[in-house]
C-alpha atoms as a PDB file:
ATOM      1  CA  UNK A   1      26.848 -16.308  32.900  1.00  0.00           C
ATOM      2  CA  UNK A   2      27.459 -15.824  29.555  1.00  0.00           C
ATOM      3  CA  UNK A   3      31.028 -13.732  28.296  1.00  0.00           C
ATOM      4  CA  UNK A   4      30.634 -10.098  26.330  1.00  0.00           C
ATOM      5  CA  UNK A   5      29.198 -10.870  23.146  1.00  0.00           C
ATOM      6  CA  UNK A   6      30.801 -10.393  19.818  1.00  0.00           C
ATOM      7  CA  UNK A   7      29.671  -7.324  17.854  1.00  0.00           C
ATOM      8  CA  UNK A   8      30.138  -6.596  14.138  1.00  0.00           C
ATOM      9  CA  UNK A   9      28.741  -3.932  11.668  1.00  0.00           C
ATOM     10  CA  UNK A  10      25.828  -4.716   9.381  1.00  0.00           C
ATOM     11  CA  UNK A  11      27.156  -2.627   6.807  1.00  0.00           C
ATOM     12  CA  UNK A  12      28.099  -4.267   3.692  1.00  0.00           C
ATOM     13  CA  UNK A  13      32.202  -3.692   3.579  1.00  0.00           C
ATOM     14  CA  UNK A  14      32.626  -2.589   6.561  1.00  0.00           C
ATOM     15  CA  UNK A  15      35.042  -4.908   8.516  1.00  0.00           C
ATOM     16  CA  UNK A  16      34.429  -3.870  12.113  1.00  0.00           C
ATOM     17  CA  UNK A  17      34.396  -6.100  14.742  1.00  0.00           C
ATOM     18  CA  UNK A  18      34.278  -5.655  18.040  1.00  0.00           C
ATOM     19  CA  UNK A  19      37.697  -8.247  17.995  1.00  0.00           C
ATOM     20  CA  UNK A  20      39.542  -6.450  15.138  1.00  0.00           C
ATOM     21  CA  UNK A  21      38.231  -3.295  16.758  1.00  0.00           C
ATOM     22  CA  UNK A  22      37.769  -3.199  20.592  1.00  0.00           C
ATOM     23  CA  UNK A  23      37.902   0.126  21.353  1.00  0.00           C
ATOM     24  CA  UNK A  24      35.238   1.344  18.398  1.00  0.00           C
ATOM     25  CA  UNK A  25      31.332   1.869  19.844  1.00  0.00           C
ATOM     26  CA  UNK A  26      28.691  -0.835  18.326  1.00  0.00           C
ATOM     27  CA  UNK A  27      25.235   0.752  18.240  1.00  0.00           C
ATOM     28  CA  UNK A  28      22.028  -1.635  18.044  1.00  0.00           C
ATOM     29  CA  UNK A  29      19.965  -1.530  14.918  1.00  0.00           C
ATOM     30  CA  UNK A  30      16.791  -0.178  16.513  1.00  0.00           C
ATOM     31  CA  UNK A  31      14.451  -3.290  16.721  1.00  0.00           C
ATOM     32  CA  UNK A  32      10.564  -0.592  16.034  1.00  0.00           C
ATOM     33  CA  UNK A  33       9.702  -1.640  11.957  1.00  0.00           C
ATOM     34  CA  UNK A  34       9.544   1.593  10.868  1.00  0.00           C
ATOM     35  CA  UNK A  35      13.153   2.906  11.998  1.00  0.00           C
ATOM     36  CA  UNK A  36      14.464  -0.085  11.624  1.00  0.00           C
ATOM     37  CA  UNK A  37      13.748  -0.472   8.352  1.00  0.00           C
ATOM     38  CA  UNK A  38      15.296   3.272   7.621  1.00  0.00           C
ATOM     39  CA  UNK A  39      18.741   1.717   8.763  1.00  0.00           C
ATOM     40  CA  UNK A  40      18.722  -1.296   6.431  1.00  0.00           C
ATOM     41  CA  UNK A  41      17.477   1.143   3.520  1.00  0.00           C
ATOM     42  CA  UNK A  42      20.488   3.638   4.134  1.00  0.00           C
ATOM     43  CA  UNK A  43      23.261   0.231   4.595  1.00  0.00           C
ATOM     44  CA  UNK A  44      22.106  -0.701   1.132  1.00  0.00           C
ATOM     45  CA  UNK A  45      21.177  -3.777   2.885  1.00  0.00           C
ATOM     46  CA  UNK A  46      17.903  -6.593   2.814  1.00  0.00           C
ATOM     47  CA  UNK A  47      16.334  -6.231   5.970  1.00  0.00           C
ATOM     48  CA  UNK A  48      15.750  -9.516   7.710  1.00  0.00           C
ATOM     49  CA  UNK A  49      12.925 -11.349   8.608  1.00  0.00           C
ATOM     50  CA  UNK A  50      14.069 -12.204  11.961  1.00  0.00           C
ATOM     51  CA  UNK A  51      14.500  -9.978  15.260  1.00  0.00           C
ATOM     52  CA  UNK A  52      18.033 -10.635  14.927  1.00  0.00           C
ATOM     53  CA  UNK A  53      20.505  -7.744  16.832  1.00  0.00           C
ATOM     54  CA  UNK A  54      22.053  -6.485  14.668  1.00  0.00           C
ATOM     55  CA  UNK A  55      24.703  -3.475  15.161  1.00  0.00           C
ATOM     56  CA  UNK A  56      26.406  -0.377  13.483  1.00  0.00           C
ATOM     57  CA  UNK A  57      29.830   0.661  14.440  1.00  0.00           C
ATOM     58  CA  UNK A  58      30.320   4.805  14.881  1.00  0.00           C
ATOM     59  CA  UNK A  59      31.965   5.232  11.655  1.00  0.00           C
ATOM     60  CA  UNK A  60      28.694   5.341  10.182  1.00  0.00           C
ATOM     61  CA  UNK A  61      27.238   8.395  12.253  1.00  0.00           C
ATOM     62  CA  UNK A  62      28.941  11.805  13.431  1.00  0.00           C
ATOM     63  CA  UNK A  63      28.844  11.100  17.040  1.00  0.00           C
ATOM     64  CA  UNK A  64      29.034  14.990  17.910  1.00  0.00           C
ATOM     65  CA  UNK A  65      26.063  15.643  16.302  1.00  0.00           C
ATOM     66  CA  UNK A  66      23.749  12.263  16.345  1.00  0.00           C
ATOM     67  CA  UNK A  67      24.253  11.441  19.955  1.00  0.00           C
ATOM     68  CA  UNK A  68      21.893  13.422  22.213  1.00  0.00           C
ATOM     69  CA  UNK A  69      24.100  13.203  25.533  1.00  0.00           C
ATOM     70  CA  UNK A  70      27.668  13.097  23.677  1.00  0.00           C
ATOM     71  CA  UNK A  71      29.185  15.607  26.099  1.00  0.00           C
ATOM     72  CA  UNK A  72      27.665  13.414  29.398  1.00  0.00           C
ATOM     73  CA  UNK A  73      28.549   9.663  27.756  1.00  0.00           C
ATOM     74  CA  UNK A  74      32.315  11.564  26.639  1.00  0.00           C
ATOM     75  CA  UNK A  75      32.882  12.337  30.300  1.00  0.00           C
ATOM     76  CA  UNK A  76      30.871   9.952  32.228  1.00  0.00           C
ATOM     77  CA  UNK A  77      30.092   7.190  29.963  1.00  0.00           C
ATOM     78  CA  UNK A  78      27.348   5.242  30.187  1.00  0.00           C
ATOM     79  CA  UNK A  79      24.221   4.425  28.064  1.00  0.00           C
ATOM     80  CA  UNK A  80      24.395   5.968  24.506  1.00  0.00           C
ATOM     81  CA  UNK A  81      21.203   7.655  23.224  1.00  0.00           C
ATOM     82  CA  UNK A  82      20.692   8.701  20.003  1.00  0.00           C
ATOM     83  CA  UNK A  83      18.661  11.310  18.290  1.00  0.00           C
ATOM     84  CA  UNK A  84      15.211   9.924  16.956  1.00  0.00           C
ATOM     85  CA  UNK A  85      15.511  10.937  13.541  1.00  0.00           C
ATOM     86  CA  UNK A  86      19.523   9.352  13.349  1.00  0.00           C
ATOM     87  CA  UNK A  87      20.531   6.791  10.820  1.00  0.00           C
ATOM     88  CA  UNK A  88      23.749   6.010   9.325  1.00  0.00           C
ATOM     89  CA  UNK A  89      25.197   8.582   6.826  1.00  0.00           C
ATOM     90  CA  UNK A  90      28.518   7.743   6.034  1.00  0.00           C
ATOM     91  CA  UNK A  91      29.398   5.175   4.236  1.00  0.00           C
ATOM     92  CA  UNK A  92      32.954   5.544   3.505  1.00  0.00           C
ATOM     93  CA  UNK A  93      33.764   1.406   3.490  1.00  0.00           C
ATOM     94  CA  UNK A  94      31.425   1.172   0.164  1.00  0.00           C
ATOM     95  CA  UNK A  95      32.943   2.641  -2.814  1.00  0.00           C
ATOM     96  CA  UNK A  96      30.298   2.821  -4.927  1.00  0.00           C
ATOM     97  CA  UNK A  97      28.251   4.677  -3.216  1.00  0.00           C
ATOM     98  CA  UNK A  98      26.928   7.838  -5.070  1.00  0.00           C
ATOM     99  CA  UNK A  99      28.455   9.614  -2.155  1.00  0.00           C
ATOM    100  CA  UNK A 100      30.795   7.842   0.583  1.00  0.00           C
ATOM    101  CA  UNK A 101      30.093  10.672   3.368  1.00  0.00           C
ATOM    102  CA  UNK A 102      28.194  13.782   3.797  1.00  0.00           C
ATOM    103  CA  UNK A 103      29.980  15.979   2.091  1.00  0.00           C
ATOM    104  CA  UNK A 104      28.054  18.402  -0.423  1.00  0.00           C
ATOM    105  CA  UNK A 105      28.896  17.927  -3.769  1.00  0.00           C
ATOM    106  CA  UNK A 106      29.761  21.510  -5.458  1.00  0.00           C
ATOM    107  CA  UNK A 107      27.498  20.902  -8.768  1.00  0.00           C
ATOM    108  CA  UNK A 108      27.975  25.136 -10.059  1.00  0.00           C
ATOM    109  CA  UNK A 109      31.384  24.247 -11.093  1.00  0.00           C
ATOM    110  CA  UNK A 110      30.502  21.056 -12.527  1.00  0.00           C
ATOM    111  CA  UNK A 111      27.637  23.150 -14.337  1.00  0.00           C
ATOM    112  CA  UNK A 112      30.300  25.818 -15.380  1.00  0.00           C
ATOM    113  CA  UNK A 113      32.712  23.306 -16.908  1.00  0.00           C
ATOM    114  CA  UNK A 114      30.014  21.501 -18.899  1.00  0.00           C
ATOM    115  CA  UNK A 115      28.923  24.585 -20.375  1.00  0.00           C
ATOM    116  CA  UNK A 116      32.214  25.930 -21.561  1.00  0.00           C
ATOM    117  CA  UNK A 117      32.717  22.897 -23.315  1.00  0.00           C
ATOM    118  CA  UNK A 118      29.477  23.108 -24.977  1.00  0.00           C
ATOM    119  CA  UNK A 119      30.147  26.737 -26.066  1.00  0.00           C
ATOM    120  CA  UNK A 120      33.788  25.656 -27.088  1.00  0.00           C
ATOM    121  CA  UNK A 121      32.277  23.274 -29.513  1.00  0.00           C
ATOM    122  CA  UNK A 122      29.466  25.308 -30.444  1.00  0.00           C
ATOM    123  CA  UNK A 123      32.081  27.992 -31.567  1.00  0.00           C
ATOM    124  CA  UNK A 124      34.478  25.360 -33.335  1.00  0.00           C
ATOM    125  CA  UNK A 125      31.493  24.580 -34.943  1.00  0.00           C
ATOM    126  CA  UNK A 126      30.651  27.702 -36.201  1.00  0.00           C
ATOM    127  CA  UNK A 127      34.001  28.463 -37.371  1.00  0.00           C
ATOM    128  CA  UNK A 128      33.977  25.570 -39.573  1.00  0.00           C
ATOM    129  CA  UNK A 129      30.916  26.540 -41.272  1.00  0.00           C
ATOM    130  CA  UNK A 130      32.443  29.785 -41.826  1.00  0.00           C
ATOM    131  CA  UNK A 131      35.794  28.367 -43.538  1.00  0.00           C
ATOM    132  CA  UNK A 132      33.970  25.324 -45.778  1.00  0.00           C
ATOM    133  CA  UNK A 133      33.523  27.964 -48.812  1.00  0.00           C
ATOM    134  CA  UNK A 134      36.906  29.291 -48.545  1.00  0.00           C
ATOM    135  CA  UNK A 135      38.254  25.707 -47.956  1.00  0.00           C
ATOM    136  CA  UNK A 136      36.014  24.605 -51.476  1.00  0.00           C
ATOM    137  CA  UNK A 137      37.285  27.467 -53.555  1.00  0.00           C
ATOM    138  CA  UNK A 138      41.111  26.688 -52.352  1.00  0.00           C
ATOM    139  CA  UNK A 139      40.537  23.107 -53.522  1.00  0.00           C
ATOM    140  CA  UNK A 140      38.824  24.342 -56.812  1.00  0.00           C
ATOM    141  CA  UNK A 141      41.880  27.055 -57.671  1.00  0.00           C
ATOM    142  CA  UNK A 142      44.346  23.867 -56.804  1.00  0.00           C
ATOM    143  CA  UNK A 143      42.885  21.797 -59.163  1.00  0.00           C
ATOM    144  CA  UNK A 144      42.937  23.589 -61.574  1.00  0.00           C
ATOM    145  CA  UNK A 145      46.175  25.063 -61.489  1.00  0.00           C
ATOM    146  CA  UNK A 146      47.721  21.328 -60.929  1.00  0.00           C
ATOM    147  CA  UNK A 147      45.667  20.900 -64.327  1.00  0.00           C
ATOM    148  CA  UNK A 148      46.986  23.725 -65.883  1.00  0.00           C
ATOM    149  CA  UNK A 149      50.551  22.471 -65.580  1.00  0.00           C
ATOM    150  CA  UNK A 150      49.948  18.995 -66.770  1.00  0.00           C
ATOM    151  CA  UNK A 151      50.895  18.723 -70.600  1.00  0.00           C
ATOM    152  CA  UNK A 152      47.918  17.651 -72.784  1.00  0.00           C
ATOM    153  CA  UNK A 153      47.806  14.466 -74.100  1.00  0.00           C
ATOM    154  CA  UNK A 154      45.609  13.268 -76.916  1.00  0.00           C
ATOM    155  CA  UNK A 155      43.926   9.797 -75.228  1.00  0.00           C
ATOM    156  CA  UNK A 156      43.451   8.571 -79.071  1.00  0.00           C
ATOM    157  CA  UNK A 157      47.214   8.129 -79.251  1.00  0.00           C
ATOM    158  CA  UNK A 158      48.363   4.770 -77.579  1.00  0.00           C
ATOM    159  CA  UNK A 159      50.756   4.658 -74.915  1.00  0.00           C
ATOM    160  CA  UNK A 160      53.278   2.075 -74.724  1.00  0.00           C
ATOM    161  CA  UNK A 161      52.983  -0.099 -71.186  1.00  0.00           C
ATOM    162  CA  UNK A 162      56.140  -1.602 -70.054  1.00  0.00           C
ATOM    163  CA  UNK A 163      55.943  -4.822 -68.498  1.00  0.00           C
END
């Protein structure tokens, strides 16, 4: 008979193998088209032509709350069966994922932040507009007092140049 076969994840940067990693659980890509198809979709992954096994290691599910008999396989082992409706969710090996794991993202404070720094430039804005005339008459008064101090000079006289 054949030895225990080799096992490693389908997930695209995942390194587990069930050498490197001997002691992690290997589920089997469900082989029904529909399901199946879910799995590859949520790997970020082509799904084959072939029938090929294919397998998912359990950092990729929350085994407390995917497995239906956790508590019986936990104390008894055996067979693994999971919920129906399961497929991977965390995907903490691929960092560009929009989101590695299932953890919410908080988007109010997000929202508050991005609004203060709208109004914050709204109201530097605003204050601008307000201090343009003042800033136009302070350059106006300048000029003319800088002209003011300048002695007149009559432009049909010539000036010597100095080479």
């Amino acid at each position: 008979m054949y030895g225990a076969q080799n096992k490693w994840c389908f997930v695209p940067c995942c390194t587990s193998t069930s050498v490197s990693t001997p002691n992690k659980i290997f589920i089997s890509v469900p082989l029904e088209y529909s399901r199946r198809r879910n799995w590859f979709k949520a790997a970020r992954r082509d799904m084959p032509k072939s029938k090929s096994t294919f397998y998912c290691c359990e950092d990729h599910f929350n085994l407390e709350e995917d497995i239906e008999n956790f508590v019986r396989y936990k104390l008894m082992g055996g067979k693994i069966i999971l919920k129906q409706t399961v497929v991977p969710h965390r995907f903490d090996c691929q960092p560009d994922k929009k989101r590695a794991s299932n953890v919410p993202v908080r988007t109010l404070p997000v929202k508050r932040a991005r609004k203060q720094l709208v109004d914050e430039a709204i109201a530097e804005s605003e204050k601008r507009q307000q201090n343009l005339p003042l800033l136009v008459d302070e350059a106006i008064t300048e000029s003319y007092k800088i002209q003011q101090n300048l002695p007149f000079t009559n432009v049909e006289e010539p000036v010597p140049v100095l080479l």
